[in-house]
PDB file of N, CA and C in Angstrom:
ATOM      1  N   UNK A   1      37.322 -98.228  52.508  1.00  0.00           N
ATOM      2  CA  UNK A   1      38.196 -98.067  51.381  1.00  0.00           C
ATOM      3  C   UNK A   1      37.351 -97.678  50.174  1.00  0.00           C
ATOM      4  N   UNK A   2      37.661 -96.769  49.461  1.00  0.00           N
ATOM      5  CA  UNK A   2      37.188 -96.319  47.904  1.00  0.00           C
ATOM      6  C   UNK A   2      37.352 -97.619  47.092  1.00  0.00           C
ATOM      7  N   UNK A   3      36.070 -97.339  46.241  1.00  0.00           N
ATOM      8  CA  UNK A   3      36.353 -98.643  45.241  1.00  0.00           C
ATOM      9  C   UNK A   3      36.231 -97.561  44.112  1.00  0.00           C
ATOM     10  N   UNK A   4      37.196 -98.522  43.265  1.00  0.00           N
ATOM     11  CA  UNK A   4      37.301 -97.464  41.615  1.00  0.00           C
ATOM     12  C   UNK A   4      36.055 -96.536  40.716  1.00  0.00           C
ATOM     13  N   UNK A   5      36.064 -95.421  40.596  1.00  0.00           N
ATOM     14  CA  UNK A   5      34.843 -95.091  40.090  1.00  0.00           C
ATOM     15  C   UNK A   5      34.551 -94.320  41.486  1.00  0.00           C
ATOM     16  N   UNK A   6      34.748 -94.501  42.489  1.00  0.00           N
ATOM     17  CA  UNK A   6      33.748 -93.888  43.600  1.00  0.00           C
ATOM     18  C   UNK A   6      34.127 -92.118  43.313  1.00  0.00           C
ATOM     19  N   UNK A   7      32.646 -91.714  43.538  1.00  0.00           N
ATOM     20  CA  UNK A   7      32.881 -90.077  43.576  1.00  0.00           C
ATOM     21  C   UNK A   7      32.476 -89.599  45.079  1.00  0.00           C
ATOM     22  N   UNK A   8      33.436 -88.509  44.948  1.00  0.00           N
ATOM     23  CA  UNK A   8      33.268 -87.893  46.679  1.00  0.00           C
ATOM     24  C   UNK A   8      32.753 -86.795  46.745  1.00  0.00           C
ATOM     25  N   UNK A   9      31.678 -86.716  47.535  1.00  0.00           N
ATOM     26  CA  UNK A   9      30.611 -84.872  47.573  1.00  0.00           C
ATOM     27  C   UNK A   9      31.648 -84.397  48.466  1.00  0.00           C
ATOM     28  N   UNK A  10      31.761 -82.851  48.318  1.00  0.00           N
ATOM     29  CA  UNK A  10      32.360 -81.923  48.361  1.00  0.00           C
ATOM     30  C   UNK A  10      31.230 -80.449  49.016  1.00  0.00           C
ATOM     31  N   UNK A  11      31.556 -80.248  50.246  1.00  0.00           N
ATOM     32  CA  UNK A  11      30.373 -79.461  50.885  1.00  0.00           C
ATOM     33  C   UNK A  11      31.294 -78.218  50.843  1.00  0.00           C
ATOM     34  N   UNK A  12      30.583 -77.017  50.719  1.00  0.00           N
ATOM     35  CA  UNK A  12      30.966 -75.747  51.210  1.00  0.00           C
ATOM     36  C   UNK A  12      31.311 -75.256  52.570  1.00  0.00           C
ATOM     37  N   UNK A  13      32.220 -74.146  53.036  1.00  0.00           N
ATOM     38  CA  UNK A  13      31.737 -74.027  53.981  1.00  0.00           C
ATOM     39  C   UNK A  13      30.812 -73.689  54.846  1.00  0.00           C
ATOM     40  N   UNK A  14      30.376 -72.502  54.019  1.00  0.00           N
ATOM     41  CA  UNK A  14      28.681 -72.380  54.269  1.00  0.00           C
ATOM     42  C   UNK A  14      27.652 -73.588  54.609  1.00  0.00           C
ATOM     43  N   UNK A  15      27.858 -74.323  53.923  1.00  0.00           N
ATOM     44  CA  UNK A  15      27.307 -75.452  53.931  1.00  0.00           C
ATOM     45  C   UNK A  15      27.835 -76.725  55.260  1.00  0.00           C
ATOM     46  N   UNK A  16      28.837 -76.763  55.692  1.00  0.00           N
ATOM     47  CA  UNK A  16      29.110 -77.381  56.605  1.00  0.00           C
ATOM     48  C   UNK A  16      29.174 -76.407  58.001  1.00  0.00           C
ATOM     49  N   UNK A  17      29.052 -75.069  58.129  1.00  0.00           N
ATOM     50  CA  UNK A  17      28.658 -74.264  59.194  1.00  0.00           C
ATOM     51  C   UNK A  17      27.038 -74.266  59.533  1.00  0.00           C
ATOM     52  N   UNK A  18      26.282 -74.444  58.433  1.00  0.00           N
ATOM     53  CA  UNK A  18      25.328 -74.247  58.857  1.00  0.00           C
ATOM     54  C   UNK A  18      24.590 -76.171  59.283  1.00  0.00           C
ATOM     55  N   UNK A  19      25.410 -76.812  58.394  1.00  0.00           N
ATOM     56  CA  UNK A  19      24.909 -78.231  59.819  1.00  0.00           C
ATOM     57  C   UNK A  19      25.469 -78.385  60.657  1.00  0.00           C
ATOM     58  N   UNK A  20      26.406 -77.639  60.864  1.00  0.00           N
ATOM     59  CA  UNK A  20      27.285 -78.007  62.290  1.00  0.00           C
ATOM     60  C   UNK A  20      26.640 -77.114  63.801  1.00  0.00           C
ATOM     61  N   UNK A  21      25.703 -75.774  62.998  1.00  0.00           N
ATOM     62  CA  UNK A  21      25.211 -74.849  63.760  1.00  0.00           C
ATOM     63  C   UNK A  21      23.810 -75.748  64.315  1.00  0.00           C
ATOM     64  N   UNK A  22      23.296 -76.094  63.136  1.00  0.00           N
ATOM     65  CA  UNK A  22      22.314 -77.172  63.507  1.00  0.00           C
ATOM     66  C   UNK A  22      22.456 -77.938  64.750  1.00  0.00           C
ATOM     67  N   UNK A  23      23.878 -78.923  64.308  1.00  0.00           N
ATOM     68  CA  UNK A  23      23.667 -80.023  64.936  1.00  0.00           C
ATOM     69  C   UNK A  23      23.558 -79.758  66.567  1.00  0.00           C
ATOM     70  N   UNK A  24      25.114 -78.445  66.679  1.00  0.00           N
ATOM     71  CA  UNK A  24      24.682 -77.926  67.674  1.00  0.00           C
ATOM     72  C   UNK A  24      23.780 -77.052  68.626  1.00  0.00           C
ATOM     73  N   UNK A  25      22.512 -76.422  67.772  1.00  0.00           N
ATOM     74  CA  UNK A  25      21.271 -76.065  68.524  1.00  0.00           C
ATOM     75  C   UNK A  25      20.706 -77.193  68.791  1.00  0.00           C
ATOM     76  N   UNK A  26      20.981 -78.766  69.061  1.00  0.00           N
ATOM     77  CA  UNK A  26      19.756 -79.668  69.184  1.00  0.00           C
ATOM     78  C   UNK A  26      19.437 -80.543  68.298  1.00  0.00           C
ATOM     79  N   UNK A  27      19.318 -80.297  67.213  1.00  0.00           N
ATOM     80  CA  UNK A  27      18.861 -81.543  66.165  1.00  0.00           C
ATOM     81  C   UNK A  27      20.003 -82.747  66.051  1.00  0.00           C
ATOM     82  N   UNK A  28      19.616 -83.952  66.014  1.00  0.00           N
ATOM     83  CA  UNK A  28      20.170 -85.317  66.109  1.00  0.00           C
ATOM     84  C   UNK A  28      21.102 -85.249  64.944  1.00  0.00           C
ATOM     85  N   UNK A  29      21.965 -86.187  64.902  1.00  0.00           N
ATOM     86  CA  UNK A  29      23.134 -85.778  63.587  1.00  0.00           C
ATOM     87  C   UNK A  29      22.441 -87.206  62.447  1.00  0.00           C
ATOM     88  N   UNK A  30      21.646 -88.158  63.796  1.00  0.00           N
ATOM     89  CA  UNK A  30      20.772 -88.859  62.449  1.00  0.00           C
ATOM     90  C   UNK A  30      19.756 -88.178  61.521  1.00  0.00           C
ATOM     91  N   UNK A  31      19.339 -86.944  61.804  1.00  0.00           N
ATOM     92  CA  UNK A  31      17.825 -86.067  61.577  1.00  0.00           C
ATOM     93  C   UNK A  31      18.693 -85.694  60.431  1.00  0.00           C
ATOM     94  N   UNK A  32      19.883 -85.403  60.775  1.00  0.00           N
ATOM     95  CA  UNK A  32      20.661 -84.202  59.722  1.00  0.00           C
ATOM     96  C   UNK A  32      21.457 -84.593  58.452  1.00  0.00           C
ATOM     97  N   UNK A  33      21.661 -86.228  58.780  1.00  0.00           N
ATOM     98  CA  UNK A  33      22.308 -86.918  58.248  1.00  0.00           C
ATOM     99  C   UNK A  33      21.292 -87.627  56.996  1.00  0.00           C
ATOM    100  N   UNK A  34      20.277 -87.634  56.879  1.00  0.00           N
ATOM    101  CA  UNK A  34      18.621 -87.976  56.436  1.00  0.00           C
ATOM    102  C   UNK A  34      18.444 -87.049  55.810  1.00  0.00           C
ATOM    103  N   UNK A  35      18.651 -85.741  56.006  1.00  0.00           N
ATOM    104  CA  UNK A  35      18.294 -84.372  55.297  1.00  0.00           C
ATOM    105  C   UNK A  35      18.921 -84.335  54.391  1.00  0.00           C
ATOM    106  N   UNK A  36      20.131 -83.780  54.781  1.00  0.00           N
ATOM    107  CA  UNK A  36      21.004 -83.567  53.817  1.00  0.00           C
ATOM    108  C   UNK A  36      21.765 -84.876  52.697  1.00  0.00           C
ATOM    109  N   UNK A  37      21.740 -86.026  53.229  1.00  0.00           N
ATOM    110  CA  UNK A  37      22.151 -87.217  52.523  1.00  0.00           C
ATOM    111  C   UNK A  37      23.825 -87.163  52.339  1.00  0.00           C
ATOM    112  N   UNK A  38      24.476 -87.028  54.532  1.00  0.00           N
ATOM    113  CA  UNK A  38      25.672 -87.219  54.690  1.00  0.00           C
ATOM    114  C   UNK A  38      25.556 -87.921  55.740  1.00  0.00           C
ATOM    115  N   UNK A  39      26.569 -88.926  55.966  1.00  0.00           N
ATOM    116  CA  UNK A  39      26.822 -89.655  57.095  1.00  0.00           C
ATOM    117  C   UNK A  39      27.120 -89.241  58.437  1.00  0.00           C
ATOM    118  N   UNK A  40      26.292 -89.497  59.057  1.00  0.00           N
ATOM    119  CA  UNK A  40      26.393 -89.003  61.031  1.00  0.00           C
ATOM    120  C   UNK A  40      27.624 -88.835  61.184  1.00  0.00           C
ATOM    121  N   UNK A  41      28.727 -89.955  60.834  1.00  0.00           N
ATOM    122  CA  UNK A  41      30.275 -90.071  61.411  1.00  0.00           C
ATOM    123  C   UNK A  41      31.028 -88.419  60.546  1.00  0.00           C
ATOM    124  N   UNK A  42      30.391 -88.550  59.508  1.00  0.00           N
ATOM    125  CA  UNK A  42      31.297 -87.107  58.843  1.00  0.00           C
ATOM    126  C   UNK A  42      30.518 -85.520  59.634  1.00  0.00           C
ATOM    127  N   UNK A  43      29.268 -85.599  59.936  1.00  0.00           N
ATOM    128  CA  UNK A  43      29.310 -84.685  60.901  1.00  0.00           C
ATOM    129  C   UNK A  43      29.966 -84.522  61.945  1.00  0.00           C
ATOM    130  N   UNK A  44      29.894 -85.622  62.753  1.00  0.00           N
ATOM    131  CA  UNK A  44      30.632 -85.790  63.651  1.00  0.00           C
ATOM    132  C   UNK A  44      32.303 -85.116  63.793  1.00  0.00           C
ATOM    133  N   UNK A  45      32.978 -85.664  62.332  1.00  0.00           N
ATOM    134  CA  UNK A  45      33.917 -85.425  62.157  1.00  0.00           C
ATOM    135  C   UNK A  45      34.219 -83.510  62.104  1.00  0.00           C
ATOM    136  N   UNK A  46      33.242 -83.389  61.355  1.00  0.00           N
ATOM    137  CA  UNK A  46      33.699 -81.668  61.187  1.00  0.00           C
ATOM    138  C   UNK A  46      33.227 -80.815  62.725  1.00  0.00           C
ATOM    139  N   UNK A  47      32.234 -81.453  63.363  1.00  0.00           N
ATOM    140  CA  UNK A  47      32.602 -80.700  64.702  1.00  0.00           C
ATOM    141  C   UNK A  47      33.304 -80.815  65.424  1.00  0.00           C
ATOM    142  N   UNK A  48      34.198 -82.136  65.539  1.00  0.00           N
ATOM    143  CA  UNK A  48      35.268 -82.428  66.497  1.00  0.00           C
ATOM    144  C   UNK A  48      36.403 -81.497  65.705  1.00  0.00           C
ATOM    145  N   UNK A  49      36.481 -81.381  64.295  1.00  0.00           N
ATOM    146  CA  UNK A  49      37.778 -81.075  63.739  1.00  0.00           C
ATOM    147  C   UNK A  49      37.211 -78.904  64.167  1.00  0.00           C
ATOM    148  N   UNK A  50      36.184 -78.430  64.357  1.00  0.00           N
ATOM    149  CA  UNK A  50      35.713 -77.256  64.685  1.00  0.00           C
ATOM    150  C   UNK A  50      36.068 -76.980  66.098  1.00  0.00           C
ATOM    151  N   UNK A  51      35.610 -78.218  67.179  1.00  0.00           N
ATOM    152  CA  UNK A  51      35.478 -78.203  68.767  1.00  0.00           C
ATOM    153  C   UNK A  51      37.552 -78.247  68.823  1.00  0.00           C
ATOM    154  N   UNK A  52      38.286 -78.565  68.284  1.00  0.00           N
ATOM    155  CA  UNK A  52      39.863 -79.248  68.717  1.00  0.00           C
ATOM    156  C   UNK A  52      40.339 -79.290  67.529  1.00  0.00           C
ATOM    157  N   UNK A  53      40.901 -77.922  66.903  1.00  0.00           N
ATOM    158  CA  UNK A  53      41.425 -77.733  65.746  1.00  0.00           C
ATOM    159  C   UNK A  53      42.993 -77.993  66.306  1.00  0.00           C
ATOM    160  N   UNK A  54      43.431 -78.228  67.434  1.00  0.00           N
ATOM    161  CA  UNK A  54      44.665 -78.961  67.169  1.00  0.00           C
ATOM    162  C   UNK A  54      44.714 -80.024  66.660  1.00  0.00           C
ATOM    163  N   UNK A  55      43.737 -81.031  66.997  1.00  0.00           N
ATOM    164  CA  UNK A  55      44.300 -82.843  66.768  1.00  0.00           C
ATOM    165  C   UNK A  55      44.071 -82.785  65.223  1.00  0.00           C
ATOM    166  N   UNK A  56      43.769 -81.817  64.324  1.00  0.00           N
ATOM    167  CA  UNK A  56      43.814 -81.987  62.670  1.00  0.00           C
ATOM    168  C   UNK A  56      45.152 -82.146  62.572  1.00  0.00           C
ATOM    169  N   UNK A  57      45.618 -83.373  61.844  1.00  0.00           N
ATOM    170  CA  UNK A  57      47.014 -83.792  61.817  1.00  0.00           C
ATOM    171  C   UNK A  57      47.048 -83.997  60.324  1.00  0.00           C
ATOM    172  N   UNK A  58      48.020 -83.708  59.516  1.00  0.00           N
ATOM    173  CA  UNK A  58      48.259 -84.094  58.244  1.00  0.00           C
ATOM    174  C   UNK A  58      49.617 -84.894  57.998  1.00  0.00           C
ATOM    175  N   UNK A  59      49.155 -86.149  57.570  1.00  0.00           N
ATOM    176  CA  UNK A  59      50.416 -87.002  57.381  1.00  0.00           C
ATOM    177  C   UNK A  59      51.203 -86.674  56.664  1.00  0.00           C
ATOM    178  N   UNK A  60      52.662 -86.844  56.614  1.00  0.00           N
ATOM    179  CA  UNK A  60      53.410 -86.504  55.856  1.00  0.00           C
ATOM    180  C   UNK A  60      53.586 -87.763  54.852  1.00  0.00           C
ATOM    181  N   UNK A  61      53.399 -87.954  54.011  1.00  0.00           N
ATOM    182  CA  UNK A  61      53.738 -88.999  52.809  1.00  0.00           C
ATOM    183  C   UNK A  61      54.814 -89.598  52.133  1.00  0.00           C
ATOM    184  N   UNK A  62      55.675 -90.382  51.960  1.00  0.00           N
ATOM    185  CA  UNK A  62      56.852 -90.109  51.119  1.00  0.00           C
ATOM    186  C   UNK A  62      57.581 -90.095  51.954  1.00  0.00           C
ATOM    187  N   UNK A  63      59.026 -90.538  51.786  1.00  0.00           N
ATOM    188  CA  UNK A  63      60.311 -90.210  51.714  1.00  0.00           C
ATOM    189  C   UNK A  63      60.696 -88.582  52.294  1.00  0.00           C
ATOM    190  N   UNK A  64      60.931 -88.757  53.599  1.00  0.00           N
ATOM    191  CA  UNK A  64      61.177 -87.214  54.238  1.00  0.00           C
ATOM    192  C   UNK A  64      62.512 -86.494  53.516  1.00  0.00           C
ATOM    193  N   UNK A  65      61.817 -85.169  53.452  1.00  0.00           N
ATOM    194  CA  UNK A  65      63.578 -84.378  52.791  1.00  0.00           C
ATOM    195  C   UNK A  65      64.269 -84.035  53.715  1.00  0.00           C
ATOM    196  N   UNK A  66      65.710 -83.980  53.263  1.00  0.00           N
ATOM    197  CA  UNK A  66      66.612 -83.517  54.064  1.00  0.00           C
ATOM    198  C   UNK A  66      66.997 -82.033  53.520  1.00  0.00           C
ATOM    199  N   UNK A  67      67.186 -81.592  54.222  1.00  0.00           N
ATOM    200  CA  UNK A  67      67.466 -80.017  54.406  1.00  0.00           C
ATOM    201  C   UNK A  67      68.431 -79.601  54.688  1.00  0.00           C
ATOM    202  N   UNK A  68      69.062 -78.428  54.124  1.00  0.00           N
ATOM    203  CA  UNK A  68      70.311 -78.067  54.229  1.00  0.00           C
ATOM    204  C   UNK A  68      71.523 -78.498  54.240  1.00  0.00           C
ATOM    205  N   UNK A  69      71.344 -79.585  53.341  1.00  0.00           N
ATOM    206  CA  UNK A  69      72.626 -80.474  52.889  1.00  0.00           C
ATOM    207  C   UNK A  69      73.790 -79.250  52.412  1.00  0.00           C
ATOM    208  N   UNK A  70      74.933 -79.523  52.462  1.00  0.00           N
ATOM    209  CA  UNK A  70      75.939 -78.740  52.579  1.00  0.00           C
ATOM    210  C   UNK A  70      76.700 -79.410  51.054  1.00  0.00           C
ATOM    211  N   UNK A  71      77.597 -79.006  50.741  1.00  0.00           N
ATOM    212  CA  UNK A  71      78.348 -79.232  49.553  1.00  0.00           C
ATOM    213  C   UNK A  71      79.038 -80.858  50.001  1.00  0.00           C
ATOM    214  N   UNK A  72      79.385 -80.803  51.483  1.00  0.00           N
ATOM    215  CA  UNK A  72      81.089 -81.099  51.773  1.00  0.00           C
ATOM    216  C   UNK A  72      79.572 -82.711  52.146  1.00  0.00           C
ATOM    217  N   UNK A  73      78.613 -82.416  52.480  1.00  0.00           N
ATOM    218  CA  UNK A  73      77.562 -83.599  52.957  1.00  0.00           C
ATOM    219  C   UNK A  73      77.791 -84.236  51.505  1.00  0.00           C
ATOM    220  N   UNK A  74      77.288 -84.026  50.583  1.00  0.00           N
ATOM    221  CA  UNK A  74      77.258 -84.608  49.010  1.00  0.00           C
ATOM    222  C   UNK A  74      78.171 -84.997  48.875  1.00  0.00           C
ATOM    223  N   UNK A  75      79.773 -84.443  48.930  1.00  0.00           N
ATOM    224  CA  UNK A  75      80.880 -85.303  48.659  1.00  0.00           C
ATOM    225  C   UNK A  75      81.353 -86.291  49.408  1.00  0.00           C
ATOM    226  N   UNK A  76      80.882 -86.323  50.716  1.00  0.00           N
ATOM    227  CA  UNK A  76      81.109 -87.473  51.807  1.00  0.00           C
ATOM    228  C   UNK A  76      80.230 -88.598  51.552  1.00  0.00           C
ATOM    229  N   UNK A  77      79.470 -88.310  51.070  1.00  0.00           N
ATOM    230  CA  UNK A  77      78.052 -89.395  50.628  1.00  0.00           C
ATOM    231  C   UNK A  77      78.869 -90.197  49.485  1.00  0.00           C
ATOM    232  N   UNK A  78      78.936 -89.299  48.679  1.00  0.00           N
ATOM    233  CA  UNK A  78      79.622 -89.295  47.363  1.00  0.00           C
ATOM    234  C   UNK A  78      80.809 -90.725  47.283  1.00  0.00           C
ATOM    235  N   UNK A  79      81.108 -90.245  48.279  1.00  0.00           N
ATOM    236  CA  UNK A  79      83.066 -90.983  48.722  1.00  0.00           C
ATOM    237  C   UNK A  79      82.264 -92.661  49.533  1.00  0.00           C
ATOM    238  N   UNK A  80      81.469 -92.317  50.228  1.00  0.00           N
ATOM    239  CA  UNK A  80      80.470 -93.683  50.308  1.00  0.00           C
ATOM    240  C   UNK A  80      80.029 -94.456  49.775  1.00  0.00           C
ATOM    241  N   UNK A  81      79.184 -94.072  48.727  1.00  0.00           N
ATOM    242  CA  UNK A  81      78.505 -94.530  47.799  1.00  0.00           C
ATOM    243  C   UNK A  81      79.647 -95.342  46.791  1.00  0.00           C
ATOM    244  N   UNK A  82      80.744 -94.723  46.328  1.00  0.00           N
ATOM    245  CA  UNK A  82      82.234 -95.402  46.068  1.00  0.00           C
ATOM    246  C   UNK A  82      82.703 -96.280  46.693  1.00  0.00           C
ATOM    247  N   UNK A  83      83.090 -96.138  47.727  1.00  0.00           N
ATOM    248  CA  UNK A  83      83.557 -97.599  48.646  1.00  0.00           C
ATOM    249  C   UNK A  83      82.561 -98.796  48.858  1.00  0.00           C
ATOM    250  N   UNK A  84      81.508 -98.611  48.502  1.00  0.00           N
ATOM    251  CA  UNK A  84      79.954 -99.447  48.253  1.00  0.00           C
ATOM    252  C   UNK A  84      80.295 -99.899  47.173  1.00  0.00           C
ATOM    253  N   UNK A  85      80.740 -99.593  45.836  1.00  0.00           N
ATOM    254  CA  UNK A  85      80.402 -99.864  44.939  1.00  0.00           C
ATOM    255  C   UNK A  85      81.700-100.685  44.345  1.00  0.00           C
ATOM    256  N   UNK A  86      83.194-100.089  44.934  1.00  0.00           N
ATOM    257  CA  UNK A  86      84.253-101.254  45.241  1.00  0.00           C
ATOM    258  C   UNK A  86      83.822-102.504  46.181  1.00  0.00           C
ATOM    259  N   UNK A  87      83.282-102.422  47.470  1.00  0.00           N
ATOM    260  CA  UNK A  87      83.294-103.559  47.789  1.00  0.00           C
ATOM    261  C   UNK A  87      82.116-104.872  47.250  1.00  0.00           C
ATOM    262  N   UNK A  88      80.846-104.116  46.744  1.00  0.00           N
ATOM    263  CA  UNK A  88      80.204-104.902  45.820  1.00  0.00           C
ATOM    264  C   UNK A  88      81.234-105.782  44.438  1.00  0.00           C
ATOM    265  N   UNK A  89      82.035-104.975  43.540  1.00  0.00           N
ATOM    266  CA  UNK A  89      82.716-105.195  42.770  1.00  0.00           C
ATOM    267  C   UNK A  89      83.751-106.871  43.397  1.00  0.00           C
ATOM    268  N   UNK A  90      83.845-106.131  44.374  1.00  0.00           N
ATOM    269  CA  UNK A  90      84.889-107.167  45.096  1.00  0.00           C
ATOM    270  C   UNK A  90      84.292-108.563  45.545  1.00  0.00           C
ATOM    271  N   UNK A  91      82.805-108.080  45.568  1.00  0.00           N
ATOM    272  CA  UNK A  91      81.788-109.981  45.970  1.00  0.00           C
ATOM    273  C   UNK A  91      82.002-110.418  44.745  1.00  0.00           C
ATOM    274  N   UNK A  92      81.294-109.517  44.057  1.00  0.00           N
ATOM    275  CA  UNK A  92      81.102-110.071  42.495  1.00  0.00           C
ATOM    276  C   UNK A  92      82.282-111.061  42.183  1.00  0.00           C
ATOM    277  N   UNK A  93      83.633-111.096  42.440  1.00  0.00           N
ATOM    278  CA  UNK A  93      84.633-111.122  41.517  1.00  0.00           C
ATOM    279  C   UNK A  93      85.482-112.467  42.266  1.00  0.00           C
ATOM    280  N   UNK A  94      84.733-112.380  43.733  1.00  0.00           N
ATOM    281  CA  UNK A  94      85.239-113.225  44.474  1.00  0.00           C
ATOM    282  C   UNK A  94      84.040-114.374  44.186  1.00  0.00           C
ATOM    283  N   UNK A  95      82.583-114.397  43.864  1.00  0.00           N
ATOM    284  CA  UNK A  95      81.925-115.610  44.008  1.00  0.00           C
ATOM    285  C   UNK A  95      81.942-116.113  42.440  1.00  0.00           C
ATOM    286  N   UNK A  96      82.872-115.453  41.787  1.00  0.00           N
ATOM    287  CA  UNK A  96      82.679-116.178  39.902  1.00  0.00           C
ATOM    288  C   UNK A  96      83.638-116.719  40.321  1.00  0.00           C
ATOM    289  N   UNK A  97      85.163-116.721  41.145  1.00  0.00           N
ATOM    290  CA  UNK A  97      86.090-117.795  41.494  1.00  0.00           C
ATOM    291  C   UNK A  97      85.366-119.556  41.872  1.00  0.00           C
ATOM    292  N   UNK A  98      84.345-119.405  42.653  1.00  0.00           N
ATOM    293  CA  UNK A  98      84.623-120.042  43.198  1.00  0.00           C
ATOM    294  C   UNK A  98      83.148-121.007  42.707  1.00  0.00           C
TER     295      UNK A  98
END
């Protein structure tokens, strides 16, 4: 986990082709990781994400959208959201009785 303040290096691609070319002629990803002053696991990472550019997955974040909502969708919601808001009305009015 990042702690506040943390700054993140930012490699080129040039720069991450040519340790990845490295790593793969032979040199250890500890040798490379010492050199350059990046962690073995993030090499690691950019040749697996190079070797199996499918499994790069990007999460989706947030609250998914809905799409192609229709007019007649909004007013049915609409007419929902109303009968919600009568039968709330209707707790309300029934637990100050009692």
């Amino acid at each position: 986990m990042a702690s506040k303040g943390q700054r993140f290096s930012s490699y080129t691609k040039e720069e991450k082709n040519e340790i990845i070319q490295r790593y793969l002629n032979g040199e250890s990803g500890y040798q490379l990781s010492k050199q350059y002053g990046i962690p073995v696991g993030k090499i690691k990472t950019w040749k697996t994400k190079i070797d199996h550019p499918e499994k790069i997955t990007f999460k989706q974040r947030g609250r998914p959208k809905e799409k192609d909502l229709t007019k007649e969708d909004y007013k049915e919601r609409f007419e929902i959201l109303k009968k919600y808001q009568a039968f709330l009305k209707a707790q309300r009015e029934k637990n100050n009785f009692y």
